[in-house]
C-alpha atoms as a PDB file:
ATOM      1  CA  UNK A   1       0.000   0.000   0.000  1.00  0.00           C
ATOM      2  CA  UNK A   2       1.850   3.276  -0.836  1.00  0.00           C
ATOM      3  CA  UNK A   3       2.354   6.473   1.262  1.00  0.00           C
ATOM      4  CA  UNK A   4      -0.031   9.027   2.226  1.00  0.00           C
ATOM      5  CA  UNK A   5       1.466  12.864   1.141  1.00  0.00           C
ATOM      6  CA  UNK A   6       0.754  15.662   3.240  1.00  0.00           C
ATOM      7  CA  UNK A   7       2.413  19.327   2.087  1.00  0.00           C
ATOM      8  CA  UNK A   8       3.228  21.904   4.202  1.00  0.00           C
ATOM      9  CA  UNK A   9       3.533  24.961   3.130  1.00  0.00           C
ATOM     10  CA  UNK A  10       5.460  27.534   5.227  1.00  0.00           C
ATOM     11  CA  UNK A  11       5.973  30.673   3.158  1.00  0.00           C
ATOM     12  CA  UNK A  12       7.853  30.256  -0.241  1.00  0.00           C
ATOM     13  CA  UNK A  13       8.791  26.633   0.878  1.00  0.00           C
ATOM     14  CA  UNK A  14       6.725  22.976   0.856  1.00  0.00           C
ATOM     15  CA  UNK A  15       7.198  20.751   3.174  1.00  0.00           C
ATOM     16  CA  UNK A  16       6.186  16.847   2.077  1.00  0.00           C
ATOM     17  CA  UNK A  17       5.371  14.186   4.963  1.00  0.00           C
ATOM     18  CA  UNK A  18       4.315  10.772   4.234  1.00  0.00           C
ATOM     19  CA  UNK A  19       2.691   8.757   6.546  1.00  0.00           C
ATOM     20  CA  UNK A  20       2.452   5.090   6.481  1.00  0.00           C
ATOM     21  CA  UNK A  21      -1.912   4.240   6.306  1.00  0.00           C
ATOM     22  CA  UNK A  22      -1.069   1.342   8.712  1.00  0.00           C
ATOM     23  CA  UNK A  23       0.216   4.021  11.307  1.00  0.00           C
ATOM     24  CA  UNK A  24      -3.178   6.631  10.669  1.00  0.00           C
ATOM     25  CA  UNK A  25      -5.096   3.670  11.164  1.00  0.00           C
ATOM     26  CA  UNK A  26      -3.932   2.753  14.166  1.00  0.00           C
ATOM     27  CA  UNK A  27      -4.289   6.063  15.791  1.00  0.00           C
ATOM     28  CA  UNK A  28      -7.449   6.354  14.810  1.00  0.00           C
ATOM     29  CA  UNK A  29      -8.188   3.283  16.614  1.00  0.00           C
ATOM     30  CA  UNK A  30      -6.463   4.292  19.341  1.00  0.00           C
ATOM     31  CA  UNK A  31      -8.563   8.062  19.781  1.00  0.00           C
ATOM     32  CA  UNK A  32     -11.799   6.091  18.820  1.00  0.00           C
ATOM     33  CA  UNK A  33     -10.852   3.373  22.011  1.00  0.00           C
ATOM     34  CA  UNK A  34     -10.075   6.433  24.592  1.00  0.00           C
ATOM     35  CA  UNK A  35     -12.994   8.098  23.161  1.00  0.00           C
ATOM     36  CA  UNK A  36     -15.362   5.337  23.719  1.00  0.00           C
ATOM     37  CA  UNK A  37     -13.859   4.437  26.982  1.00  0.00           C
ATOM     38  CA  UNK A  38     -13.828   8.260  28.699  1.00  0.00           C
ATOM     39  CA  UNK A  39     -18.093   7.778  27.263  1.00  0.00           C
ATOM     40  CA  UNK A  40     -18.431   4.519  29.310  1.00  0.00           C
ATOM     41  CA  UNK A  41     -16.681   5.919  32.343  1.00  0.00           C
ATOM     42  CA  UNK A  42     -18.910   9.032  31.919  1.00  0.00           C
ATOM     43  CA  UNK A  43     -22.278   6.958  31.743  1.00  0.00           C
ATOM     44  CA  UNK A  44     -20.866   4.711  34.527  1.00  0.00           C
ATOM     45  CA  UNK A  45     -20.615   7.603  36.823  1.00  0.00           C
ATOM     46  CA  UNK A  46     -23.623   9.378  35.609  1.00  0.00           C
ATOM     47  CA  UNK A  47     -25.440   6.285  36.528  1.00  0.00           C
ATOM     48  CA  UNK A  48     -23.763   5.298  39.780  1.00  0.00           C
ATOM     49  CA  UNK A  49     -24.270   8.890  40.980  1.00  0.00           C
ATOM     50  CA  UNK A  50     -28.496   8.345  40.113  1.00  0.00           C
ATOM     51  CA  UNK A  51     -28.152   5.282  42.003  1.00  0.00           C
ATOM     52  CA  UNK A  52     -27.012   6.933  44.631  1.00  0.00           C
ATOM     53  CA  UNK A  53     -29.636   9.200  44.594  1.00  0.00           C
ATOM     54  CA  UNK A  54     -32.276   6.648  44.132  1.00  0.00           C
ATOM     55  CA  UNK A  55     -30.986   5.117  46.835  1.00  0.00           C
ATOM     56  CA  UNK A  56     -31.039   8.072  49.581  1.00  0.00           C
ATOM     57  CA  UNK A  57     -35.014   8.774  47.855  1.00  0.00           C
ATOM     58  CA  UNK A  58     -35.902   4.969  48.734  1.00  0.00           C
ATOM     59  CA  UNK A  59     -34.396   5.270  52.644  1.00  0.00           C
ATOM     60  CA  UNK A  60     -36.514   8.460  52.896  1.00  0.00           C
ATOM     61  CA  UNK A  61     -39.395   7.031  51.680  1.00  0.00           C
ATOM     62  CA  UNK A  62     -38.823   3.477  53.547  1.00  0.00           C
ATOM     63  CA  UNK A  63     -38.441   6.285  56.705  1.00  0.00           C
ATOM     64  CA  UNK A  64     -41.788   7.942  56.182  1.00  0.00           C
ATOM     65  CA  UNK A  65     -43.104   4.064  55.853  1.00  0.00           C
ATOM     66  CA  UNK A  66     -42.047   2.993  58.732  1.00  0.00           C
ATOM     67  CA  UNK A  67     -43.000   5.991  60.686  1.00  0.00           C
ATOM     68  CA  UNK A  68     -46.525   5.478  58.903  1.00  0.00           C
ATOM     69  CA  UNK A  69     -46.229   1.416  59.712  1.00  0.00           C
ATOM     70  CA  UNK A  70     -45.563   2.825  63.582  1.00  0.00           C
ATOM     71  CA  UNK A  71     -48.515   5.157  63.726  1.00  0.00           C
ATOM     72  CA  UNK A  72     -50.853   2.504  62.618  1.00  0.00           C
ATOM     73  CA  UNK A  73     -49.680   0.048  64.957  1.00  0.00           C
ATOM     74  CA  UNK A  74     -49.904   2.068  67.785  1.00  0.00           C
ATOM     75  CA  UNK A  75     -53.461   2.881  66.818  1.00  0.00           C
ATOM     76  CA  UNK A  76     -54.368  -0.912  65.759  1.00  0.00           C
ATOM     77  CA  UNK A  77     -53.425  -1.328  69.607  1.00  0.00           C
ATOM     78  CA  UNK A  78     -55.749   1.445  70.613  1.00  0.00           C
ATOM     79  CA  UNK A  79     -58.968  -0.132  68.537  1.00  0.00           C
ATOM     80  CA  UNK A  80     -57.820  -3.700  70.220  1.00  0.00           C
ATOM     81  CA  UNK A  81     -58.766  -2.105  73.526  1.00  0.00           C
ATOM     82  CA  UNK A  82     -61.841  -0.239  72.606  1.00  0.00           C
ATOM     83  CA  UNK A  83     -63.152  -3.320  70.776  1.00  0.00           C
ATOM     84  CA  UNK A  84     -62.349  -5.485  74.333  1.00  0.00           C
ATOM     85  CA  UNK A  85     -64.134  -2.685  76.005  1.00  0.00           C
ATOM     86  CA  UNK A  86     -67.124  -2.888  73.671  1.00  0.00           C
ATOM     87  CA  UNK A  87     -67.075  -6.850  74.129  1.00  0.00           C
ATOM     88  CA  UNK A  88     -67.519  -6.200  77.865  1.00  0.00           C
ATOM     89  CA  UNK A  89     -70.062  -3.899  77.273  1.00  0.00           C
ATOM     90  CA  UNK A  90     -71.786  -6.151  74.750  1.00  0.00           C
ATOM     91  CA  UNK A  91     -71.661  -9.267  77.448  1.00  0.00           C
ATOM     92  CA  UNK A  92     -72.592  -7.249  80.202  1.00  0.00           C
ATOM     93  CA  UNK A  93     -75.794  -5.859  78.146  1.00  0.00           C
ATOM     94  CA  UNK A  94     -76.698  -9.467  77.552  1.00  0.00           C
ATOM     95  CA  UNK A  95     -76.524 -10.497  81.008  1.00  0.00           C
ATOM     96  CA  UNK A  96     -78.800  -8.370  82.171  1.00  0.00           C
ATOM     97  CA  UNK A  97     -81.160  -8.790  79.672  1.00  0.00           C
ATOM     98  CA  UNK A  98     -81.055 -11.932  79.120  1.00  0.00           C
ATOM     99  CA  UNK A  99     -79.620 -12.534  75.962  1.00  0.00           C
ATOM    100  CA  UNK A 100     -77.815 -15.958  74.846  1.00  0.00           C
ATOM    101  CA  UNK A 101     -74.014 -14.605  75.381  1.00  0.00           C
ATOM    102  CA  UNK A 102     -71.227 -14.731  72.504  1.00  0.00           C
ATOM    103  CA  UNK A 103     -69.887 -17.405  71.702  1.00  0.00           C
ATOM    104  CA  UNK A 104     -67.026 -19.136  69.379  1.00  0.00           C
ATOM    105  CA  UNK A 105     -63.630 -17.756  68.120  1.00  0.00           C
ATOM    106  CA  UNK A 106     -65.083 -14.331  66.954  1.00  0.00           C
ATOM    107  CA  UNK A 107     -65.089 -12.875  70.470  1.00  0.00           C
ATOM    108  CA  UNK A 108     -62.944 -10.134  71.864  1.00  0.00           C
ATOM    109  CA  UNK A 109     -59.584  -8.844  70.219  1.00  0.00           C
ATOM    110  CA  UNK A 110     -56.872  -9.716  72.143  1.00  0.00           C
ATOM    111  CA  UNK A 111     -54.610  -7.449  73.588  1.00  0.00           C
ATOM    112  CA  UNK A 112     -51.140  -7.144  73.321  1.00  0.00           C
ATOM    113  CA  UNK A 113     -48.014  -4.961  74.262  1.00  0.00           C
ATOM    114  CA  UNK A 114     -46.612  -2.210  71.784  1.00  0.00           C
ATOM    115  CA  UNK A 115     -45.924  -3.535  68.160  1.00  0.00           C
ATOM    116  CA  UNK A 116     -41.741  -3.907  67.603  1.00  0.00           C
ATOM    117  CA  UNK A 117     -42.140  -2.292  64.219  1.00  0.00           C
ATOM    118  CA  UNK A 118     -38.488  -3.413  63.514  1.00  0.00           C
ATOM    119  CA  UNK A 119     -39.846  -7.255  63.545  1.00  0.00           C
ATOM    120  CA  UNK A 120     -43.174  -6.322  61.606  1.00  0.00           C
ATOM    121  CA  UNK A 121     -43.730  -6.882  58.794  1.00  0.00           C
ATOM    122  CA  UNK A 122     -46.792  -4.687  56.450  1.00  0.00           C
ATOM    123  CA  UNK A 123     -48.256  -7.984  55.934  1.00  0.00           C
ATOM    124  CA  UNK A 124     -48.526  -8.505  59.691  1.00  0.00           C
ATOM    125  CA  UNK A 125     -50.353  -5.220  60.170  1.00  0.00           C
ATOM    126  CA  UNK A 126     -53.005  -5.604  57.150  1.00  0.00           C
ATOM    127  CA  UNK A 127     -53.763  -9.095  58.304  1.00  0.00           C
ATOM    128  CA  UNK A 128     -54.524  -7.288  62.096  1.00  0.00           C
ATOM    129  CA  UNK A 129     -56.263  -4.667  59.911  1.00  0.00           C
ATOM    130  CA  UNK A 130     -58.692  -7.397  58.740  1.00  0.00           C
ATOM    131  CA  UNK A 131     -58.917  -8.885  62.031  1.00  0.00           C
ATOM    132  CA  UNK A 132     -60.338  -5.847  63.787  1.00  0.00           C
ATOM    133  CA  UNK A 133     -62.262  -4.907  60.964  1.00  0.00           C
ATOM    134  CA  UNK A 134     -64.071  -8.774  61.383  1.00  0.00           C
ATOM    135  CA  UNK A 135     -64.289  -8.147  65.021  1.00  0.00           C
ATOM    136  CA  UNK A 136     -65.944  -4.816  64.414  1.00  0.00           C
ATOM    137  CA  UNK A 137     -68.369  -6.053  62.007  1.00  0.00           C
ATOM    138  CA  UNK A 138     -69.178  -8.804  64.521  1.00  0.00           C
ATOM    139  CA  UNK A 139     -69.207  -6.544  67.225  1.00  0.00           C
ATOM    140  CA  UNK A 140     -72.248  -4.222  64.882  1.00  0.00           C
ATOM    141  CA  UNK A 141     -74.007  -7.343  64.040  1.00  0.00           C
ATOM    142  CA  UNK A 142     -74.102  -8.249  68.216  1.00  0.00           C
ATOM    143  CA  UNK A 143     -75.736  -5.066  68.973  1.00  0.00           C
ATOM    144  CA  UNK A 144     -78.372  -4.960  65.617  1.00  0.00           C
ATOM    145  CA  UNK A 145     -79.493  -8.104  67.724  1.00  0.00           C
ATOM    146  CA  UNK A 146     -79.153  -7.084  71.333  1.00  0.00           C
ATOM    147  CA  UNK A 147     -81.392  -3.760  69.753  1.00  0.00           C
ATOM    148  CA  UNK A 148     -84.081  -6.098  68.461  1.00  0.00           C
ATOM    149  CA  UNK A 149     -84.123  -8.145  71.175  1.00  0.00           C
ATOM    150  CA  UNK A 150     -84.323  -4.834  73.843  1.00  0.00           C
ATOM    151  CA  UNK A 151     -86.879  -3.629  71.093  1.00  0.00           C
ATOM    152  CA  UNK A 152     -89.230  -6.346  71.476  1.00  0.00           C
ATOM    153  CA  UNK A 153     -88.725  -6.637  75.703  1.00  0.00           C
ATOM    154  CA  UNK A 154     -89.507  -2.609  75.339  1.00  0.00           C
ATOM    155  CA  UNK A 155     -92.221  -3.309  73.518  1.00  0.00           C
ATOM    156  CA  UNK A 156     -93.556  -6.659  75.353  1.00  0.00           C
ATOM    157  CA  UNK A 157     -93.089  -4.415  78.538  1.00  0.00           C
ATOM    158  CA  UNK A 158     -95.225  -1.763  77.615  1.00  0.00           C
ATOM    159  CA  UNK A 159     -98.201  -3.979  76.969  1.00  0.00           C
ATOM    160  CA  UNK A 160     -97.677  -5.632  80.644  1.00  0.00           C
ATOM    161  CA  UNK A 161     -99.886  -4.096  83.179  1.00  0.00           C
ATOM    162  CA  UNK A 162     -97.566  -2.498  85.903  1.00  0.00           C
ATOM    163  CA  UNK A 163     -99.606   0.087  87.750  1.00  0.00           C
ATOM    164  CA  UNK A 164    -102.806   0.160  89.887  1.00  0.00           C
ATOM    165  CA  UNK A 165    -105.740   0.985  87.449  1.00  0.00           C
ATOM    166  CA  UNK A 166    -107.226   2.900  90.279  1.00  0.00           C
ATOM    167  CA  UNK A 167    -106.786   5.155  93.261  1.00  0.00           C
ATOM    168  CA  UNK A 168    -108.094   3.262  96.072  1.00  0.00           C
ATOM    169  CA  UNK A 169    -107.939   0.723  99.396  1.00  0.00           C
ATOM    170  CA  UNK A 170    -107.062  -2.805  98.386  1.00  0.00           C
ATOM    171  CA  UNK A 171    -109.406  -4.900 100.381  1.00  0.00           C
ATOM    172  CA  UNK A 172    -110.520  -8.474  99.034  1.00  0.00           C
ATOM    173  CA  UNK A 173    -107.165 -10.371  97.664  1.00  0.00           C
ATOM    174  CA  UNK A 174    -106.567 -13.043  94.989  1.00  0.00           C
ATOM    175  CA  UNK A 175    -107.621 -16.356  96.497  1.00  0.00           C
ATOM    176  CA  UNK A 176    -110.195 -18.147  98.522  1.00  0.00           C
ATOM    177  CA  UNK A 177    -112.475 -15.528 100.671  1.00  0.00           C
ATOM    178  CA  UNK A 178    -115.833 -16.056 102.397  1.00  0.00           C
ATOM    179  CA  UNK A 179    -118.336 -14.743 100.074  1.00  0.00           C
ATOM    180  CA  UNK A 180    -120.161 -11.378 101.103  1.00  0.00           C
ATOM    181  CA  UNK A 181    -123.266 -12.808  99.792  1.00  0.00           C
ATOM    182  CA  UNK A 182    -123.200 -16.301 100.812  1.00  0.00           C
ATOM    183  CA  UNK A 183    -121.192 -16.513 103.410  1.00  0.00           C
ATOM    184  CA  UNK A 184    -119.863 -19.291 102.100  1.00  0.00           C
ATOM    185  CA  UNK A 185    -116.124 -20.117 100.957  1.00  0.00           C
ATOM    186  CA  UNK A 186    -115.511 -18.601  97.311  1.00  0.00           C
ATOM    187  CA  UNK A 187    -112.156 -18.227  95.405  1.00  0.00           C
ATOM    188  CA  UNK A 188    -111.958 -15.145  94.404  1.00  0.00           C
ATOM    189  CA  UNK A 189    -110.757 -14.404  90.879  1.00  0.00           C
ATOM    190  CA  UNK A 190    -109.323 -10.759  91.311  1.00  0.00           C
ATOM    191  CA  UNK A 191    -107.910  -8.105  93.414  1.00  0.00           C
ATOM    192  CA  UNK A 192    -110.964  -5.568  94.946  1.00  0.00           C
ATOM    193  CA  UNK A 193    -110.071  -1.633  94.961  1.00  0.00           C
ATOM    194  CA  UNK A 194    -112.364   0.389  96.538  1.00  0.00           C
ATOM    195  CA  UNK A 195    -112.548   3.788  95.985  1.00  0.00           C
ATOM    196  CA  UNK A 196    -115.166   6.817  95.606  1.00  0.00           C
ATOM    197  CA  UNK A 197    -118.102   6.439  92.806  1.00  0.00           C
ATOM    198  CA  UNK A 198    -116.520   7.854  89.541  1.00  0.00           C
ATOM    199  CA  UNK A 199    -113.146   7.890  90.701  1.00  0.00           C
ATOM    200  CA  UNK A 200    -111.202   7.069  87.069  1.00  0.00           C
ATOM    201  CA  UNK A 201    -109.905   3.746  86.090  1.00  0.00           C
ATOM    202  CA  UNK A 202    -106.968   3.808  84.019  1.00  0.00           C
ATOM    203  CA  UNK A 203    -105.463   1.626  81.349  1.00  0.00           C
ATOM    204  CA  UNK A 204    -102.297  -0.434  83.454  1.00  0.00           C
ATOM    205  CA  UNK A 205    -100.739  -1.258  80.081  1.00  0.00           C
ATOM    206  CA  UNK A 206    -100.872  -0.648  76.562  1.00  0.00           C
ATOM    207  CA  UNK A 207    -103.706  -3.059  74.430  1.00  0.00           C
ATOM    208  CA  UNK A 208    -107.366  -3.047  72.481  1.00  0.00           C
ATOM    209  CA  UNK A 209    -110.655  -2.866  74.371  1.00  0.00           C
ATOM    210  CA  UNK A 210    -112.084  -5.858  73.369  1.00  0.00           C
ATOM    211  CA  UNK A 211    -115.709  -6.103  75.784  1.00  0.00           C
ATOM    212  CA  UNK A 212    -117.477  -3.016  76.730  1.00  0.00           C
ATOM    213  CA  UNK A 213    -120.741  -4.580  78.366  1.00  0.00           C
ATOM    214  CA  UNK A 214    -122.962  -5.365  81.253  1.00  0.00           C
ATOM    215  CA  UNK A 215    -122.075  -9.431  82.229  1.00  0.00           C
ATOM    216  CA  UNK A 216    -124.098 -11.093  84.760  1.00  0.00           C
ATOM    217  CA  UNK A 217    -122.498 -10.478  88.957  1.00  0.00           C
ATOM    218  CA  UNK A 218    -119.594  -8.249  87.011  1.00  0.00           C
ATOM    219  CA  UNK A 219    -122.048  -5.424  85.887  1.00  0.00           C
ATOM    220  CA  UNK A 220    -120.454  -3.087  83.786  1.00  0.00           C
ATOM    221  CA  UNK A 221    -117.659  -4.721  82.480  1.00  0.00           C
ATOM    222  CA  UNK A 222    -114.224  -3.201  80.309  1.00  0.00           C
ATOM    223  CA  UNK A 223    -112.174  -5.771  78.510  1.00  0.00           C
ATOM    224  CA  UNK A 224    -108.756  -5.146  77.103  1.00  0.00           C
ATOM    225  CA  UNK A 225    -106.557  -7.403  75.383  1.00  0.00           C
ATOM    226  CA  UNK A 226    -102.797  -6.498  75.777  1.00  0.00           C
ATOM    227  CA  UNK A 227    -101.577  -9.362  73.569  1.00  0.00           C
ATOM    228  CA  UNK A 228     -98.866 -11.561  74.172  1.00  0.00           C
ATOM    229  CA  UNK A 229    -101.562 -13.835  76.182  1.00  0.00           C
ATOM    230  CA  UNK A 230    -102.309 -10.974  78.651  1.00  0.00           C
ATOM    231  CA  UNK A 231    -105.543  -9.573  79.073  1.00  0.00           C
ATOM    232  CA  UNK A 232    -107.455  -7.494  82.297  1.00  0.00           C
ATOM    233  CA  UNK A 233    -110.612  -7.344  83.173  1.00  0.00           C
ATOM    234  CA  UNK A 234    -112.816  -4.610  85.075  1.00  0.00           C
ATOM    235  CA  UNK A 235    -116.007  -5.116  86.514  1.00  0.00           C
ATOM    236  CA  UNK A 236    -119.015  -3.513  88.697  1.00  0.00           C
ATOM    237  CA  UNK A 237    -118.235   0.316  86.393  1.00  0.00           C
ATOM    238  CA  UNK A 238    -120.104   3.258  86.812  1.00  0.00           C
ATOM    239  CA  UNK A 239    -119.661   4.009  83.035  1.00  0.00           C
ATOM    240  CA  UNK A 240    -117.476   3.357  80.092  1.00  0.00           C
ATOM    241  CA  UNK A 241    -114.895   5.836  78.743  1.00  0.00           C
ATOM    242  CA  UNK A 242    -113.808   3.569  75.875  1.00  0.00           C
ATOM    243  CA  UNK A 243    -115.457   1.249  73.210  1.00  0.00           C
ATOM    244  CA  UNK A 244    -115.071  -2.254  72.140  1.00  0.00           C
ATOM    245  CA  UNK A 245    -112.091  -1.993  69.250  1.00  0.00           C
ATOM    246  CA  UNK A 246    -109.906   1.386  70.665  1.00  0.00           C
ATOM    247  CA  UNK A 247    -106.325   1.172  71.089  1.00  0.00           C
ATOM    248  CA  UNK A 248    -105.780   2.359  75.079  1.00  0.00           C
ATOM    249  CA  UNK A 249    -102.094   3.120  76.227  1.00  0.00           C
ATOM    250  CA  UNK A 250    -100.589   2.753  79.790  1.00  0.00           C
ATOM    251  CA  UNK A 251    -102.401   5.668  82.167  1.00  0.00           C
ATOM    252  CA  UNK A 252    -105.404   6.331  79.599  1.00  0.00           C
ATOM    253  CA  UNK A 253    -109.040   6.635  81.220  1.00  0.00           C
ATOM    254  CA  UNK A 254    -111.213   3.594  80.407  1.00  0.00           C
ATOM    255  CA  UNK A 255    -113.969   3.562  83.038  1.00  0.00           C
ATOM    256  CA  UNK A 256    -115.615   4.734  86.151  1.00  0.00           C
ATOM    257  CA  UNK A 257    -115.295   3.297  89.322  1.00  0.00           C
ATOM    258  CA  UNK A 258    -119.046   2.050  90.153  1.00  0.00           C
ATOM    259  CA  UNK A 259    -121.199  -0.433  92.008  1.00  0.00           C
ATOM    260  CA  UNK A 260    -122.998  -1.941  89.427  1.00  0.00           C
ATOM    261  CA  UNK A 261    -123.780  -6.172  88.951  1.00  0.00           C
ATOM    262  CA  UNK A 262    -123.125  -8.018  92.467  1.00  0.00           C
ATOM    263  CA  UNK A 263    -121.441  -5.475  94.478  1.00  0.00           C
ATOM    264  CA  UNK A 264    -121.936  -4.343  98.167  1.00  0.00           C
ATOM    265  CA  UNK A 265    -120.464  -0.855  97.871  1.00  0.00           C
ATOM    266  CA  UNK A 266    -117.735   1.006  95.177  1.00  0.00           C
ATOM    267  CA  UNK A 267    -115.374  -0.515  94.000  1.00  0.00           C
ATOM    268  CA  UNK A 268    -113.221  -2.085  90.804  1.00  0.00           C
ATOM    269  CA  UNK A 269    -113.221  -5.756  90.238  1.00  0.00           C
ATOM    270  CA  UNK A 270    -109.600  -5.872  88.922  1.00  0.00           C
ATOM    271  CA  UNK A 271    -108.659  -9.516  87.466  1.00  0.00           C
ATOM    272  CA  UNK A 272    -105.520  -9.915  85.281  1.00  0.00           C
ATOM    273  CA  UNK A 273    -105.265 -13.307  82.833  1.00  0.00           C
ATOM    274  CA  UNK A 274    -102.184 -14.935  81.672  1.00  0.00           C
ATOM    275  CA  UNK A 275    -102.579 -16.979  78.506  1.00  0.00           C
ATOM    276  CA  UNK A 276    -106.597 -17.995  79.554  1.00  0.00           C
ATOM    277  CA  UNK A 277    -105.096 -18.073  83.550  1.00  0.00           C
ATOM    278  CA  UNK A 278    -106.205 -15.730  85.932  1.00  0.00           C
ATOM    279  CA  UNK A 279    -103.658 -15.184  88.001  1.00  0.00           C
ATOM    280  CA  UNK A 280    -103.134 -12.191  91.117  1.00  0.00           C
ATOM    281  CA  UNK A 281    -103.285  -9.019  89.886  1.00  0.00           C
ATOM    282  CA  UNK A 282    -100.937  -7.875  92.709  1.00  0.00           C
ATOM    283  CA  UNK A 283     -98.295  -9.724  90.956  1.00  0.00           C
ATOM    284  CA  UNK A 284     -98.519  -7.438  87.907  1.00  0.00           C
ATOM    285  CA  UNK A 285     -99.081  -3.657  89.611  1.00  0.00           C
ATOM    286  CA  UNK A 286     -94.712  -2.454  90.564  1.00  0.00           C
ATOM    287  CA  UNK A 287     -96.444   1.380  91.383  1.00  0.00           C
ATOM    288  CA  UNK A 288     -99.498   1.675  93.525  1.00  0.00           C
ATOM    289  CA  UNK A 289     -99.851   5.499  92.439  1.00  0.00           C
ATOM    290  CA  UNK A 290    -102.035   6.098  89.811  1.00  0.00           C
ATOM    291  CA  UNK A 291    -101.236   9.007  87.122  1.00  0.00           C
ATOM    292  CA  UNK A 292    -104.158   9.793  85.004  1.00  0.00           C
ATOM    293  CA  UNK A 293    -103.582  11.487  81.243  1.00  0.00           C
END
């Protein structure tokens, strides 16, 4: 391969060099190697440094995370021990009332010491998450029912006679007596009340007036059915305040006392029935005063 020719020219004379192509190759090679080389080292440290960087973004950000992962511990802890308390509360509710207490694996949360964040891991704290949040839901669904049930004792409650359904002197009891007429030994069927002519008898519990009539030895009688099997009964009236199919509530005026049918003197014939029993009115009257509407 022949020569390459440069010419320099330096004022009036030319100077000719002639390179061998072998050697021009070679330093080309040579400036194209230290070329490429300084662009690797550059990239290398362009990257290492973004690493770097990357790296100090990702400790902050595991930082905030674990802070974060702390915080919600701590107040998973807090919810553990408000959900025992409710548990308590929940039991305690149902002993009193009566209700069939909790039972199974679903009960209370347990309660433990302070989370070591170091040792826990997220997936430790969003299983907990789901724990409580079970417990909770049980805990709501506990006290839909304990509201029913309280609902329906409310409710049962108010239709249970539980005051006198007159202002008066108790005198003849529940049970066997001689009988004012006969002299003879009678069981008597209700609890006697005397009191002034027209003094006002009062509804002892919420029901319908089912009888509004005269019956024979009751006179005047008033009829209410309270449901649930329990029904009263009030004889020897003056007069009616109510009629047969009315809805009466607890302290509402039905009657007046009287002496009508088989009576020696003024008085209510007071007789309360438990599912087609007559049992002693006594039994079912907690306040002797009697508030009138």
């Amino acid at each position: 391969m022949g020569r390459l020719s440069f010419f320099l020219i330096a004022g009036r004379r030319t100077i000719r060099i002639g390179i061998d192509p072998r050697i021009l190759g070679a330093l080309a090679t040579i400036v194209f190697a230290v070329l490429t080389g300084f662009g690797i080292f550059s990239f290398r440290t362009a990257q290492k440094a973004l690493d770097i960087k990357r790296l100090a973004s990702l400790k902050s950000e595991n930082q905030i995370l674990r802070s974060r992962i702390s915080r919600l511990a701590n107040d998973l802890e807090e919810i553990k021990v408000l959900l025992a308390d409710i548990y308590k509360t929940d039991q305690s509710i149902r002993l009193t009332y009566g209700i069939e207490l909790i039972s199974g694996d679903l009960k209370s949360p347990g309660i433990g010491g302070k989370p070591d964040v170091e040792m826990r891991e997220v997936g430790e704290v969003v299983k907990e998450v789901d724990r409580l949040l079970a417990a909770a839901k049980f805990e709501r669904e506990s006290f839909e029912e304990i509201n029913k049930h309280l609902i329906n004792k409310f409710k049962i409650l108010a239709h249970t006679p539980s005051i006198m359904p007159v202002n008066g002197i108790l005198t003849s009891g529940f049970g066997p007596r001689l009988d004012p007429f006969t002299g003879r030994m009678r069981f008597h069927e209700g609890q006697d009340i005397a009191a002034p002519p027209g003094t006002p008898i009062v509804a002892p519990a919420n029901g319908v007036v089912t009888v509004v009539k005269r019956k024979k030895g009751y006179g005047l009688t008033i009829e209410i059915d309270h449901g649930y099997g329990i029904k009263t009964r009030y004889a020897h009236c003056m007069a009616a305040k109510v009629s047969s199919g009315m809805r009466v509530k607890r302290g509402d005026v039905i009657g007046m006392v009287g002496n009508s049918g088989r009576a020696t003197g003024p008085h209510l014939h007071y007789e309360v029935h438990i599912s087609g029993k007559k049992v002693n009115p006594l039994n079912y009257i907690i306040r002797h005063e009697v508030v009138v509407d």
